[in-house]
PDB file of N, CA and C in Angstrom:
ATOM      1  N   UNK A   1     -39.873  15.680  23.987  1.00  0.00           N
ATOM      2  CA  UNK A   1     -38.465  15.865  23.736  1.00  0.00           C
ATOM      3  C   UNK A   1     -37.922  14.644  23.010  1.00  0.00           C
ATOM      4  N   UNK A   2     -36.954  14.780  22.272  1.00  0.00           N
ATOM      5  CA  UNK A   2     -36.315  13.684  21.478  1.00  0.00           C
ATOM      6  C   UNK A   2     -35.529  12.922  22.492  1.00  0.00           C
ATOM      7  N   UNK A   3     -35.352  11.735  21.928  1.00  0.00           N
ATOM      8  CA  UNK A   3     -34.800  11.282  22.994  1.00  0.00           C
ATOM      9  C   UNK A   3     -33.404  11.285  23.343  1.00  0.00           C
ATOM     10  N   UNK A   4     -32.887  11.994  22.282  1.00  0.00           N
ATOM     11  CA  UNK A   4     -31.207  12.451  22.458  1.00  0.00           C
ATOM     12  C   UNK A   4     -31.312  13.435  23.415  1.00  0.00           C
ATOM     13  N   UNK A   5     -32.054  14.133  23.453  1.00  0.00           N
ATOM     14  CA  UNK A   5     -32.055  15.734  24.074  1.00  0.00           C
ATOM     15  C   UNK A   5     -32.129  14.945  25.571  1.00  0.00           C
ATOM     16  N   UNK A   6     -33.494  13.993  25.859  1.00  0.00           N
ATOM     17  CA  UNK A   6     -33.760  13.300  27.406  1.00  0.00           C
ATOM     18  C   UNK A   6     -32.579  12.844  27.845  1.00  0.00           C
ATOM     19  N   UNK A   7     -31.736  12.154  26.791  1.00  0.00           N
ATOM     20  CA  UNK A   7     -30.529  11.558  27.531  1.00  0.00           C
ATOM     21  C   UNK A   7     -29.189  12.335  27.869  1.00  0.00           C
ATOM     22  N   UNK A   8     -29.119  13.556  27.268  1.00  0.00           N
ATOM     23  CA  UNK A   8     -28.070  14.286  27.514  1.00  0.00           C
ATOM     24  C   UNK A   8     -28.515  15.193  28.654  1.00  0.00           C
ATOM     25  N   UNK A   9     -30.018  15.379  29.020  1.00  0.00           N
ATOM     26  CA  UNK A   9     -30.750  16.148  30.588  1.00  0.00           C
ATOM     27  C   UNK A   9     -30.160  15.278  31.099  1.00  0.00           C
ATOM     28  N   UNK A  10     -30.628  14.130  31.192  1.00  0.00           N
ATOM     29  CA  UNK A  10     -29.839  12.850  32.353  1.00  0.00           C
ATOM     30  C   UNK A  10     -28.695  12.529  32.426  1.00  0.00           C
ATOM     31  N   UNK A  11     -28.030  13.222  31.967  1.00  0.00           N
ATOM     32  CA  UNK A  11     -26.606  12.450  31.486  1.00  0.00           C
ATOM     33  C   UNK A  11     -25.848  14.042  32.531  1.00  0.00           C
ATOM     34  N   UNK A  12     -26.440  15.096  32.192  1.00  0.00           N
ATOM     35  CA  UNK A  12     -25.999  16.460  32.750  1.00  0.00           C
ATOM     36  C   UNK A  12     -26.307  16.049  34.158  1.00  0.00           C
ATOM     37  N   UNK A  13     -27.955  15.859  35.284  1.00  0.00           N
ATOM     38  CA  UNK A  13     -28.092  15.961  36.132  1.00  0.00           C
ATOM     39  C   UNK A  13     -27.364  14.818  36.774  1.00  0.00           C
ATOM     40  N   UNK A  14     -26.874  13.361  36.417  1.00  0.00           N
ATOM     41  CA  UNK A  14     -26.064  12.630  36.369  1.00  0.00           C
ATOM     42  C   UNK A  14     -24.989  13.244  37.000  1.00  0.00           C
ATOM     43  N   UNK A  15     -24.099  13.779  35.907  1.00  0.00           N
ATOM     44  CA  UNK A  15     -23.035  14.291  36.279  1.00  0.00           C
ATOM     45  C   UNK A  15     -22.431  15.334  37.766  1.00  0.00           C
ATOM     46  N   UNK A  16     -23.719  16.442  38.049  1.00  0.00           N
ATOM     47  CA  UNK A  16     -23.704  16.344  39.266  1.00  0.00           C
ATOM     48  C   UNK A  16     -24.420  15.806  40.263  1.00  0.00           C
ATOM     49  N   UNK A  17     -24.882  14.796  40.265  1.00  0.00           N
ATOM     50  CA  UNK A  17     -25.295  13.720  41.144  1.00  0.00           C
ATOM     51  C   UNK A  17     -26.692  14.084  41.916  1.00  0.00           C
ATOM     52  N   UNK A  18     -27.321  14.756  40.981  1.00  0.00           N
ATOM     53  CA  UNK A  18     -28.725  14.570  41.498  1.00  0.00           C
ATOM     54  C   UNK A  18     -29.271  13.843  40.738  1.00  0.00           C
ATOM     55  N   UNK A  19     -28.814  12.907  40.258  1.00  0.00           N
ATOM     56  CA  UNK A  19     -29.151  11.336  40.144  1.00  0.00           C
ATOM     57  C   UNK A  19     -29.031  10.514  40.712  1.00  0.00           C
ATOM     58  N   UNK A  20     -28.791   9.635  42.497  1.00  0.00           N
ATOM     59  CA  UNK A  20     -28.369   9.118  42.856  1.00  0.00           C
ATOM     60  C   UNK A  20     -28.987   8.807  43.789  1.00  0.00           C
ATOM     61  N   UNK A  21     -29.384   7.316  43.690  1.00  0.00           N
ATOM     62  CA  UNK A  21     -30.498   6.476  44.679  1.00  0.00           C
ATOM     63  C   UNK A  21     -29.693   6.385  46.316  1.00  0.00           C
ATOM     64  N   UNK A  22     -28.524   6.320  46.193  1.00  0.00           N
ATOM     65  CA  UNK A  22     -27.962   5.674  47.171  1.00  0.00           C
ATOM     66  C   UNK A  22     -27.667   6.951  48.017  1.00  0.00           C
ATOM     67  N   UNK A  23     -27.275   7.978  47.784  1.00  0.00           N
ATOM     68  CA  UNK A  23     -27.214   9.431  48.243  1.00  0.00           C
ATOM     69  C   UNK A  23     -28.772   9.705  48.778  1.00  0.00           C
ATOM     70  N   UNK A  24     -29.438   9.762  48.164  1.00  0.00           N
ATOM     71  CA  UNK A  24     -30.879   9.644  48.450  1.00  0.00           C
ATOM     72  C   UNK A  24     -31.645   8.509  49.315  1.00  0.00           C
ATOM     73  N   UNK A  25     -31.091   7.720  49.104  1.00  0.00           N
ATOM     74  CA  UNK A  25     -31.669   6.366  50.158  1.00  0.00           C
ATOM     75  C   UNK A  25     -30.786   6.850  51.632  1.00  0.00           C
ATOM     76  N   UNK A  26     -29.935   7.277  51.654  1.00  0.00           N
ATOM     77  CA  UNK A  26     -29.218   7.784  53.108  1.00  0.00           C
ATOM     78  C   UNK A  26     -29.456   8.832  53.689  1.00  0.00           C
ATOM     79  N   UNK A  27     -30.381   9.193  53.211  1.00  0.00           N
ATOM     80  CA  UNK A  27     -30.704  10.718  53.561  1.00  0.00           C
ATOM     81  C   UNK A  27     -32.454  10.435  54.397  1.00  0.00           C
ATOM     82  N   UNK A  28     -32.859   9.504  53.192  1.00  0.00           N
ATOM     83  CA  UNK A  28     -34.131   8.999  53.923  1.00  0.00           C
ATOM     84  C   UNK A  28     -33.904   7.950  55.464  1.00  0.00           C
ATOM     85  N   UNK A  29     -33.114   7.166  54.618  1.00  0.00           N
ATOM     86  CA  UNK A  29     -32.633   6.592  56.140  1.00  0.00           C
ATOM     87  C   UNK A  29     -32.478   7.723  57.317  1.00  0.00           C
ATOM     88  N   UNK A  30     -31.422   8.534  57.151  1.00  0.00           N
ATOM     89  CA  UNK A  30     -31.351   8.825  58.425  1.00  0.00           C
ATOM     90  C   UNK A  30     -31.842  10.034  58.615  1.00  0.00           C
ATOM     91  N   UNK A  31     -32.954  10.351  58.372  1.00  0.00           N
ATOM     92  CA  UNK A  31     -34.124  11.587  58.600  1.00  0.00           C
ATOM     93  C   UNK A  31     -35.037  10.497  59.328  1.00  0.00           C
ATOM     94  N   UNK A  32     -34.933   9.385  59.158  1.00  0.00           N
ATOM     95  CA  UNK A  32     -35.988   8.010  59.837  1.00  0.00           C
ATOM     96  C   UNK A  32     -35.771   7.227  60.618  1.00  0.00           C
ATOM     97  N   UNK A  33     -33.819   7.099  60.909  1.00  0.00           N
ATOM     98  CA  UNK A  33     -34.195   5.941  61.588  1.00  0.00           C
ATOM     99  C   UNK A  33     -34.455   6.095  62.863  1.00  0.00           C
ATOM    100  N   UNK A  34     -34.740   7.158  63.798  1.00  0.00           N
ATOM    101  CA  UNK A  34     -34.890   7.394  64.863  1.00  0.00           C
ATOM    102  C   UNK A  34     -36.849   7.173  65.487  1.00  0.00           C
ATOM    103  N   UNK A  35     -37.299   7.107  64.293  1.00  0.00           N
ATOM    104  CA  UNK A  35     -38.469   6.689  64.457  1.00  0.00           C
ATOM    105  C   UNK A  35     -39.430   5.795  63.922  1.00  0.00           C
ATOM    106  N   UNK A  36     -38.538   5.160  62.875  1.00  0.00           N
ATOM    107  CA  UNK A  36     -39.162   3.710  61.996  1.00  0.00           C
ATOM    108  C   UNK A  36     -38.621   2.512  62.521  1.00  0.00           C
ATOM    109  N   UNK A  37     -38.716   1.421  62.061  1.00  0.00           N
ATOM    110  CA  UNK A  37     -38.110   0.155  62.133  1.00  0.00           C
ATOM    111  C   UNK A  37     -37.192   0.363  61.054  1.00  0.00           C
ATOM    112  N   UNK A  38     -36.206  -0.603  60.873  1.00  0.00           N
ATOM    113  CA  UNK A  38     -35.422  -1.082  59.449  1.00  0.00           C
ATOM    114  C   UNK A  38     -36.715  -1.229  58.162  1.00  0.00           C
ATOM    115  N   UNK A  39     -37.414  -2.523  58.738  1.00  0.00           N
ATOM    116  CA  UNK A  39     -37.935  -2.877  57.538  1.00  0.00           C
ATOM    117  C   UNK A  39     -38.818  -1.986  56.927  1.00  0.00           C
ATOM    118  N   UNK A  40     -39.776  -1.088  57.800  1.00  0.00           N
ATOM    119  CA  UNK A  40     -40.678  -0.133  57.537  1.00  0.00           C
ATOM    120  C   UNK A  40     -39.909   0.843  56.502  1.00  0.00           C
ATOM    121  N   UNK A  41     -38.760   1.401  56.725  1.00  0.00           N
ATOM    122  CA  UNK A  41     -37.225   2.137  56.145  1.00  0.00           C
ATOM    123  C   UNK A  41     -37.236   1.401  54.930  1.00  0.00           C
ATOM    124  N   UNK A  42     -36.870   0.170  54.828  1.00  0.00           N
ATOM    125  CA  UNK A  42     -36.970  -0.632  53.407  1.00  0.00           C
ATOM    126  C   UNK A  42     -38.053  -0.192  53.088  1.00  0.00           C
ATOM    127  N   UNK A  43     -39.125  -0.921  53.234  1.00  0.00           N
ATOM    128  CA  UNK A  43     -40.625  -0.720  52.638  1.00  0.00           C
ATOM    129  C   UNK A  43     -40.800   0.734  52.002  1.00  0.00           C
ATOM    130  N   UNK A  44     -40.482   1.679  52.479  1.00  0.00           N
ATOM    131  CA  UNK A  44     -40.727   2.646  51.967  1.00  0.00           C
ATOM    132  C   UNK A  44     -40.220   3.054  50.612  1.00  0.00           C
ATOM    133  N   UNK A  45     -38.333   2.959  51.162  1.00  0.00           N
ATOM    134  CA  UNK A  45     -37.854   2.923  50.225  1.00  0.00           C
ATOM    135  C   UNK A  45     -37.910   2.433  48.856  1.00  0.00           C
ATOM    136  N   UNK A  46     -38.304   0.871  49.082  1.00  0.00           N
ATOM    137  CA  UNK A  46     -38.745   0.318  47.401  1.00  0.00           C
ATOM    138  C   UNK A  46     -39.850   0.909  47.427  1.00  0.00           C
ATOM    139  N   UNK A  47     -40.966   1.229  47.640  1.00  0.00           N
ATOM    140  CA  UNK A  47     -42.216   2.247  47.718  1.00  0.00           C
ATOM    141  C   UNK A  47     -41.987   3.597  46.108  1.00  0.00           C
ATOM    142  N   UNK A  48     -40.609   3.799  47.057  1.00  0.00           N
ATOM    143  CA  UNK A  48     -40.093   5.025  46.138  1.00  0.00           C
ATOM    144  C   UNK A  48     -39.052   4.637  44.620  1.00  0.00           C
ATOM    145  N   UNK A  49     -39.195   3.264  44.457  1.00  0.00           N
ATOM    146  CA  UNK A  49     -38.153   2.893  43.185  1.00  0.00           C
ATOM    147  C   UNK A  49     -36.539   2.488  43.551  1.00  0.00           C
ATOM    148  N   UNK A  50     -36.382   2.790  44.783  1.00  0.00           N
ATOM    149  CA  UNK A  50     -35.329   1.883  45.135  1.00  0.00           C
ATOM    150  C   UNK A  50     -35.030   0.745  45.386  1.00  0.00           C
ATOM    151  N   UNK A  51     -33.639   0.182  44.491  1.00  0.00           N
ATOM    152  CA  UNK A  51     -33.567  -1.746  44.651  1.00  0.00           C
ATOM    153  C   UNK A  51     -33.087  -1.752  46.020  1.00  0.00           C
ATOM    154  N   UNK A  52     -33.644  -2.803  46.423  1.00  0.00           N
ATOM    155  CA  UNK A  52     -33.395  -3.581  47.690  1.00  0.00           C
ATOM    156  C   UNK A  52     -31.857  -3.290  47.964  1.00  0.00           C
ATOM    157  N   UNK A  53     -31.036  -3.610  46.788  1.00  0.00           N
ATOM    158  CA  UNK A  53     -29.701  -3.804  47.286  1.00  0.00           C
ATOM    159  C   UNK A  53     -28.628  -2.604  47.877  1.00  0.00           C
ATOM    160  N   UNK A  54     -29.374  -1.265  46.566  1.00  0.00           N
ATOM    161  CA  UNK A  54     -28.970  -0.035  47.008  1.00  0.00           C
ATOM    162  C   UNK A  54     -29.894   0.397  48.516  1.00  0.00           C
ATOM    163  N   UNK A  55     -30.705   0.372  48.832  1.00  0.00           N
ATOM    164  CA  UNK A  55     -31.442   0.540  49.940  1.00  0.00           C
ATOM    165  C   UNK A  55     -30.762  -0.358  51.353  1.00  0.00           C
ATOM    166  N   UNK A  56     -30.110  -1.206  50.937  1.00  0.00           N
ATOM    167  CA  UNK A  56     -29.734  -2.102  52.127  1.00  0.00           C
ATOM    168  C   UNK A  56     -28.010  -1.932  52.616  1.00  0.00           C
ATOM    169  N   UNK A  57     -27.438  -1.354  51.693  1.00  0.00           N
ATOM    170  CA  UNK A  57     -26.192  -0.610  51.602  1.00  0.00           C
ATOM    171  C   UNK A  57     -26.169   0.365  52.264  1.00  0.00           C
ATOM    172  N   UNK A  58     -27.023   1.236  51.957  1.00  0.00           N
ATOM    173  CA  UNK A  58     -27.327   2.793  52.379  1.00  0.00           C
ATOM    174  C   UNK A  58     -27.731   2.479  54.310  1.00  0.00           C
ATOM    175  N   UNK A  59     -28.477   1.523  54.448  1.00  0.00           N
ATOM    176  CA  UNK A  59     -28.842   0.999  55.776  1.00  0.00           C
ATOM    177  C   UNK A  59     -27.772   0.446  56.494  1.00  0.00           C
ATOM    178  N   UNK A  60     -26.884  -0.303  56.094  1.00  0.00           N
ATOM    179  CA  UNK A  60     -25.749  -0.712  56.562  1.00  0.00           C
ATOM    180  C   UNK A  60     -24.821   0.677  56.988  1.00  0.00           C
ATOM    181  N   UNK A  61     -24.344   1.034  56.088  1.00  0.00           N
ATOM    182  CA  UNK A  61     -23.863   2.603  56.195  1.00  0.00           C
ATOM    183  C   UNK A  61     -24.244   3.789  57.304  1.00  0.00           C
ATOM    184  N   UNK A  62     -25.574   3.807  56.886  1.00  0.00           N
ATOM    185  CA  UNK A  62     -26.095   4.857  57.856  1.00  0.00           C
ATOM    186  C   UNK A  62     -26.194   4.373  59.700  1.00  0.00           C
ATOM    187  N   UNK A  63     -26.551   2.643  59.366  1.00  0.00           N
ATOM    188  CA  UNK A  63     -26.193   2.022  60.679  1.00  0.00           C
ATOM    189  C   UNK A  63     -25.202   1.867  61.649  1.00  0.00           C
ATOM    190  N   UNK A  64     -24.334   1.744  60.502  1.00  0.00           N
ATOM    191  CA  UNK A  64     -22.360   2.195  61.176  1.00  0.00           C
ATOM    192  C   UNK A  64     -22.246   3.271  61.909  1.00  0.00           C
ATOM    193  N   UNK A  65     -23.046   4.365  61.314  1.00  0.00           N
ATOM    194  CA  UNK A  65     -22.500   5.838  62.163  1.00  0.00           C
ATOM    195  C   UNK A  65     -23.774   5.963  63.312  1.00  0.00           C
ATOM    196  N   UNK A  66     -24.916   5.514  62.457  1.00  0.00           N
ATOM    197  CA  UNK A  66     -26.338   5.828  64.301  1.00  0.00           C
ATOM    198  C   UNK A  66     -26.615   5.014  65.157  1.00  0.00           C
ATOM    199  N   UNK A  67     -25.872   3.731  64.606  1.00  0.00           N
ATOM    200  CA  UNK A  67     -26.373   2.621  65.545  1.00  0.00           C
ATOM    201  C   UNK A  67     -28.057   2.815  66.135  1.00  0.00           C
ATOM    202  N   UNK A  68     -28.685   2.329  65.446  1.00  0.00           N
ATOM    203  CA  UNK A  68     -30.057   2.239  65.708  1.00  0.00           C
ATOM    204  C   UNK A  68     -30.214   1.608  66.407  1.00  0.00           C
ATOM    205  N   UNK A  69     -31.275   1.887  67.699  1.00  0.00           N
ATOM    206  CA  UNK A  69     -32.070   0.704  69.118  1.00  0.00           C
ATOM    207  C   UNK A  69     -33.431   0.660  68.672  1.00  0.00           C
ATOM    208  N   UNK A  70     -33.974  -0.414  67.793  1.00  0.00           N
ATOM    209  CA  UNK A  70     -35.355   0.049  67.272  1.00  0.00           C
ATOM    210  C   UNK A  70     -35.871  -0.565  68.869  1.00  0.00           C
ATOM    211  N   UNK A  71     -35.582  -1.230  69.544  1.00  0.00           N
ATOM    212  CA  UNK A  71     -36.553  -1.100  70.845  1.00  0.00           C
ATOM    213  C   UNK A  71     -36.233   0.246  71.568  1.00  0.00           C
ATOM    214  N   UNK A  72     -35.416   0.808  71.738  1.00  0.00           N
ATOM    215  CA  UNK A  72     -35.005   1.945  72.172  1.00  0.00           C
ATOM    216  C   UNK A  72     -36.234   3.035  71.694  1.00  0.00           C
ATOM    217  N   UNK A  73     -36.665   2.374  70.535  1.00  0.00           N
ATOM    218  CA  UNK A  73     -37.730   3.740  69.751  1.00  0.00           C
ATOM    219  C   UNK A  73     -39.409   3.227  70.229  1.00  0.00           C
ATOM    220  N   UNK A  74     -38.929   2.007  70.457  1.00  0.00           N
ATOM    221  CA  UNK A  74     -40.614   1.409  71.301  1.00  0.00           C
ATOM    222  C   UNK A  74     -40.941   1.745  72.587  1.00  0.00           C
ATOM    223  N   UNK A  75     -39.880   1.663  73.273  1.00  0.00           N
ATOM    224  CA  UNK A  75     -39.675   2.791  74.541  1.00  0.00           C
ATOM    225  C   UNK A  75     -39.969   3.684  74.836  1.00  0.00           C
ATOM    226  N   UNK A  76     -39.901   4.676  73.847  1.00  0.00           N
ATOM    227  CA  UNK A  76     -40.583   5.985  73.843  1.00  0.00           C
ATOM    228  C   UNK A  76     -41.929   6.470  73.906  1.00  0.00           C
ATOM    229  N   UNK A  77     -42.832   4.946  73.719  1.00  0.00           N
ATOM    230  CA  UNK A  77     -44.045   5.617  73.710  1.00  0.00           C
ATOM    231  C   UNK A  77     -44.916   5.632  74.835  1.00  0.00           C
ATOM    232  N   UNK A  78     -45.751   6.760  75.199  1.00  0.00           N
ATOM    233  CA  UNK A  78     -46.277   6.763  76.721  1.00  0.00           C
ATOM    234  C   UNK A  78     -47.345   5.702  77.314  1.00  0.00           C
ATOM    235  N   UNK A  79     -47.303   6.152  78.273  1.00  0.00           N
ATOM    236  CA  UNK A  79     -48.131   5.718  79.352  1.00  0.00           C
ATOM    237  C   UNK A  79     -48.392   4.531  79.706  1.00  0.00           C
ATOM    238  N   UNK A  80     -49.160   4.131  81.011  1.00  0.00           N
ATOM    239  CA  UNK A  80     -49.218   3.094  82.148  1.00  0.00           C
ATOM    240  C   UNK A  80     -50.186   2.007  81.499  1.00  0.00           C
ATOM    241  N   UNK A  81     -51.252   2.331  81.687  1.00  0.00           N
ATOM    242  CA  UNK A  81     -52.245   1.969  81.774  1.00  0.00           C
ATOM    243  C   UNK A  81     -53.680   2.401  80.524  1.00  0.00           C
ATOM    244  N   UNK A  82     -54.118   1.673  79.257  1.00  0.00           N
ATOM    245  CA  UNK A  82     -54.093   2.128  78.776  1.00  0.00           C
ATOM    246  C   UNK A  82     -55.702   1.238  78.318  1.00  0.00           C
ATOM    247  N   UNK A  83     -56.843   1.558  78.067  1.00  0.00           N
ATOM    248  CA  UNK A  83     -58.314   1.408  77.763  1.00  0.00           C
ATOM    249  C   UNK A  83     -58.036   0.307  76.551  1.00  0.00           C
ATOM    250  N   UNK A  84     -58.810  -0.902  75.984  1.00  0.00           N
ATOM    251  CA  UNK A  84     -58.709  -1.735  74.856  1.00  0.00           C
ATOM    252  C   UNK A  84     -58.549  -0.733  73.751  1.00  0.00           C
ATOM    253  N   UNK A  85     -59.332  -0.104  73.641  1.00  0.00           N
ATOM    254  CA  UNK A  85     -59.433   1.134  72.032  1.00  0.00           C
ATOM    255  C   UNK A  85     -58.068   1.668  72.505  1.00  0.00           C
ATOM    256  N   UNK A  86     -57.304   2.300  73.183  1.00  0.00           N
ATOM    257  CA  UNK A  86     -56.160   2.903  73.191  1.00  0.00           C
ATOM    258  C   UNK A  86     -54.968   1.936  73.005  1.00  0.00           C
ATOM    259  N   UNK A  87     -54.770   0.714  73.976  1.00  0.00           N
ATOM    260  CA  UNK A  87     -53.738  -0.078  73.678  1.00  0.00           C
ATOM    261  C   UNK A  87     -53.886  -1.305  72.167  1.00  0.00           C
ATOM    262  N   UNK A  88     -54.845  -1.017  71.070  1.00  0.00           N
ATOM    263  CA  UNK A  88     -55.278  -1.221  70.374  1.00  0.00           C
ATOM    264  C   UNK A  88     -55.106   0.005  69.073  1.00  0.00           C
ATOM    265  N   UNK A  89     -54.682   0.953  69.542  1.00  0.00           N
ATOM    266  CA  UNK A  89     -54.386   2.276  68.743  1.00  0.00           C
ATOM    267  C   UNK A  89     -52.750   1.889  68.785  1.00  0.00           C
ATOM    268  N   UNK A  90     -52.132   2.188  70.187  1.00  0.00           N
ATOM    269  CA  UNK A  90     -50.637   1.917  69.997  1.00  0.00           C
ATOM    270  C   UNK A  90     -50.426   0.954  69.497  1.00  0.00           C
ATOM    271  N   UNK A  91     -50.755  -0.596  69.536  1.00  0.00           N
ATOM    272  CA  UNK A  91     -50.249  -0.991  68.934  1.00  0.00           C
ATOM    273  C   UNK A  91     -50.122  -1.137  67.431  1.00  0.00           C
ATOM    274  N   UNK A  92     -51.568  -1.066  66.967  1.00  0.00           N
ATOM    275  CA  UNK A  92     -51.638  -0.063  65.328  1.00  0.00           C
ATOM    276  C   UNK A  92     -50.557   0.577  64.870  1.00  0.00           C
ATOM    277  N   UNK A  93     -50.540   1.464  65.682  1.00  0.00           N
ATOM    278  CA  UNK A  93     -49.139   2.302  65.066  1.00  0.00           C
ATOM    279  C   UNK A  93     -48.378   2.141  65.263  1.00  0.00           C
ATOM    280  N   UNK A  94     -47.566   1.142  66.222  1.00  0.00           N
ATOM    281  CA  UNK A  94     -46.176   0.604  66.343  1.00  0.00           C
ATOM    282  C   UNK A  94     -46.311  -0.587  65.345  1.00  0.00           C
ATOM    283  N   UNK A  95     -47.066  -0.640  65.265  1.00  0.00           N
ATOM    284  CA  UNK A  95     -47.697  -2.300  64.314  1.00  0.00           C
ATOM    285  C   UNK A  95     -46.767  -1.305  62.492  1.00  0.00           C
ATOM    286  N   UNK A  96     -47.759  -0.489  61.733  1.00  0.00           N
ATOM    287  CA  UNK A  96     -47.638   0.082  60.717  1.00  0.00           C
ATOM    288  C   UNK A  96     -46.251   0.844  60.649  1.00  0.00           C
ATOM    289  N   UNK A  97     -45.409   1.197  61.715  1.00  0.00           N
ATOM    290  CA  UNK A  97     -44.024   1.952  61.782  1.00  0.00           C
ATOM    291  C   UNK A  97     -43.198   0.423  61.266  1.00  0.00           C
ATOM    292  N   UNK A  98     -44.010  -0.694  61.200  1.00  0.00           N
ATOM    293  CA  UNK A  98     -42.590  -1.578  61.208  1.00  0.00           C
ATOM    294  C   UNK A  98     -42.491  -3.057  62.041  1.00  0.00           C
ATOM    295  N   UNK A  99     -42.257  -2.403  63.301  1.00  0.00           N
ATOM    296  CA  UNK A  99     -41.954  -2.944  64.312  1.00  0.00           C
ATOM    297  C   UNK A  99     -43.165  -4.641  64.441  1.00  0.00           C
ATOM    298  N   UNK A 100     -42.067  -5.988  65.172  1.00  0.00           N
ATOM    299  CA  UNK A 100     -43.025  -7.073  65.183  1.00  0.00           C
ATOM    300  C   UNK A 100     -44.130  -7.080  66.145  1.00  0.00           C
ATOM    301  N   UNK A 101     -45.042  -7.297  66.108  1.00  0.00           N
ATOM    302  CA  UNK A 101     -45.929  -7.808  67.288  1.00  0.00           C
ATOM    303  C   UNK A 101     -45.071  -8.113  68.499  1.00  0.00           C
ATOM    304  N   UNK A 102     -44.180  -9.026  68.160  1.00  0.00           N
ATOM    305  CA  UNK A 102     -43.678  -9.988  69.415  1.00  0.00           C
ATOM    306  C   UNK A 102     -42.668  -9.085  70.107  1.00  0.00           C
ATOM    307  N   UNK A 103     -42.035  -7.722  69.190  1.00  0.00           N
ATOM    308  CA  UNK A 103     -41.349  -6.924  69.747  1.00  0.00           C
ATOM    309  C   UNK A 103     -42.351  -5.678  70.482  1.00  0.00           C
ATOM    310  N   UNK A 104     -43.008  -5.121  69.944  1.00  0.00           N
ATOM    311  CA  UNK A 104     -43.924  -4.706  70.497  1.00  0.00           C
ATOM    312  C   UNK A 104     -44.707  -5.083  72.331  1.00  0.00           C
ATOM    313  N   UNK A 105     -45.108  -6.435  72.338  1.00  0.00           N
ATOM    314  CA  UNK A 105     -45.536  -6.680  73.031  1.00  0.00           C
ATOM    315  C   UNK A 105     -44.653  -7.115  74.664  1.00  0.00           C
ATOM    316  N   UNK A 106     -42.997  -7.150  74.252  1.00  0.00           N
ATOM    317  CA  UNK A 106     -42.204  -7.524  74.654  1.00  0.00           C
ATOM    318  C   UNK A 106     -41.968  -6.255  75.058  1.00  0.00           C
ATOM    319  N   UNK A 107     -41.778  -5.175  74.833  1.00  0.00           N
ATOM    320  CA  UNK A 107     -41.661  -3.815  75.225  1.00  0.00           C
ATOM    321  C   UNK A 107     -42.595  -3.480  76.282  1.00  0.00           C
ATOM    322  N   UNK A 108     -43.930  -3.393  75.722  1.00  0.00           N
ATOM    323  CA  UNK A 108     -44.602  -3.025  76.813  1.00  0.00           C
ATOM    324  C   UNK A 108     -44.940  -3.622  77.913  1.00  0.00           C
ATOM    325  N   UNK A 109     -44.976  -4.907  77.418  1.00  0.00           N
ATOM    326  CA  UNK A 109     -44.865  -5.469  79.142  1.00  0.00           C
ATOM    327  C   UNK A 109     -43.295  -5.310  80.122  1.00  0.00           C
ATOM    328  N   UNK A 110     -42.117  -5.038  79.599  1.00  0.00           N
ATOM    329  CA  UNK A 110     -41.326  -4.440  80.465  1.00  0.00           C
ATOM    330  C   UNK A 110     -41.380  -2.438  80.613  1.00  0.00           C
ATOM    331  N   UNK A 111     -42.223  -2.296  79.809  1.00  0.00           N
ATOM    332  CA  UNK A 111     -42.510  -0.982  80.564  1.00  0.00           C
ATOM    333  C   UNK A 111     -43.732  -1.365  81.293  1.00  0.00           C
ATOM    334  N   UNK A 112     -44.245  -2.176  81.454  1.00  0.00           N
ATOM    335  CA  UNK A 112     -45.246  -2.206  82.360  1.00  0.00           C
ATOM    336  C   UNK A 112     -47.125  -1.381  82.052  1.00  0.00           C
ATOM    337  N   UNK A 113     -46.731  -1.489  80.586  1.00  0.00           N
ATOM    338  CA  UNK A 113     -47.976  -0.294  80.029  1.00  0.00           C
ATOM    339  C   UNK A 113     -48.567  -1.733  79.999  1.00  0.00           C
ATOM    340  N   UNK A 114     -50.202  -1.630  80.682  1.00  0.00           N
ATOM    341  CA  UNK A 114     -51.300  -2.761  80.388  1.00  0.00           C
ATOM    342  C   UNK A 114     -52.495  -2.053  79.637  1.00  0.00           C
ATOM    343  N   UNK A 115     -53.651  -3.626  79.786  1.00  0.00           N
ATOM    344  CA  UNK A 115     -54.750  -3.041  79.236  1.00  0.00           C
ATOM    345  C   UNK A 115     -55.416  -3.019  79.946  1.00  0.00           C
ATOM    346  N   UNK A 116     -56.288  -1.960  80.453  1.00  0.00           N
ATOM    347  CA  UNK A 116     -57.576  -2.056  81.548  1.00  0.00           C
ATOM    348  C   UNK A 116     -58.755  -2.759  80.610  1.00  0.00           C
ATOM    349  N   UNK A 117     -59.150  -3.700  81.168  1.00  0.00           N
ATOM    350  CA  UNK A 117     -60.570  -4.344  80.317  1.00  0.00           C
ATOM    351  C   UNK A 117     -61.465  -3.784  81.362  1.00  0.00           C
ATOM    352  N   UNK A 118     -62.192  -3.674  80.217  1.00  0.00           N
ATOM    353  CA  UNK A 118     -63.734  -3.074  80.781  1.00  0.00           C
ATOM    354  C   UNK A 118     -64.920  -4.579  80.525  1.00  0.00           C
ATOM    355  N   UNK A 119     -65.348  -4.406  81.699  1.00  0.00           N
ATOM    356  CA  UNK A 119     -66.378  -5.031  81.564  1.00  0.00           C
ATOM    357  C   UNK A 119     -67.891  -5.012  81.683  1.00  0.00           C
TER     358      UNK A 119
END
């Protein structure tokens, strides 16, 4: 396509706003924040071509109305007592959602989830 023709497509979908990072960055936000961290939420976002600044707006925003407990979301995950390979899995994946080590580890020891070592 010429490039007059590309800019008047963009200039049309523009106009009704299915052009719009920040509409779109709030939508991802809050389809997520109930189960990511913030930063994991960032990460993604620039992942997808969004600037930091529109992405951190959209987070502020969406934060105003859900008030996010990202320990509240570390909370959620089960059980007591848990084998090295298993409490080595959770934390993997609370690890990759985002969330710090030091928050992580701070969680589960007030839920009381340990590691059984085998010996």
């Amino acid at each position: 396509f010429s490039a007059e023709a590309t800019e008047d497509a963009m200039n049309y979908v523009r106009s009704y706003g299915y052009l719009n990072d920040y509409r779109y960055a709030m939508n991802y936000i809050s389809f997520r924040m109930g189960t990511k961290s913030r930063q994991k939420i960032l990460q993604e976002l620039s992942g997808k071509g969004i600037d930091r600044e529109t992405a951190l707006a959209a987070w502020e925003e969406a934060a105003e109305i859900e008030e996010p407990d990202e320990l509240a979301i570390l909370r959620t995950q089960p059980g007591t007592a848990l084998d090295e390979k298993g409490m080595r899995r959770l934390q993997g994946f609370l690890l990759r959602r985002g969330f710090s080590y030091g928050d992580i580890s701070h969680v589960l020891e007030d839920m009381n989830i340990t590691c059984e070592r085998s010996y």
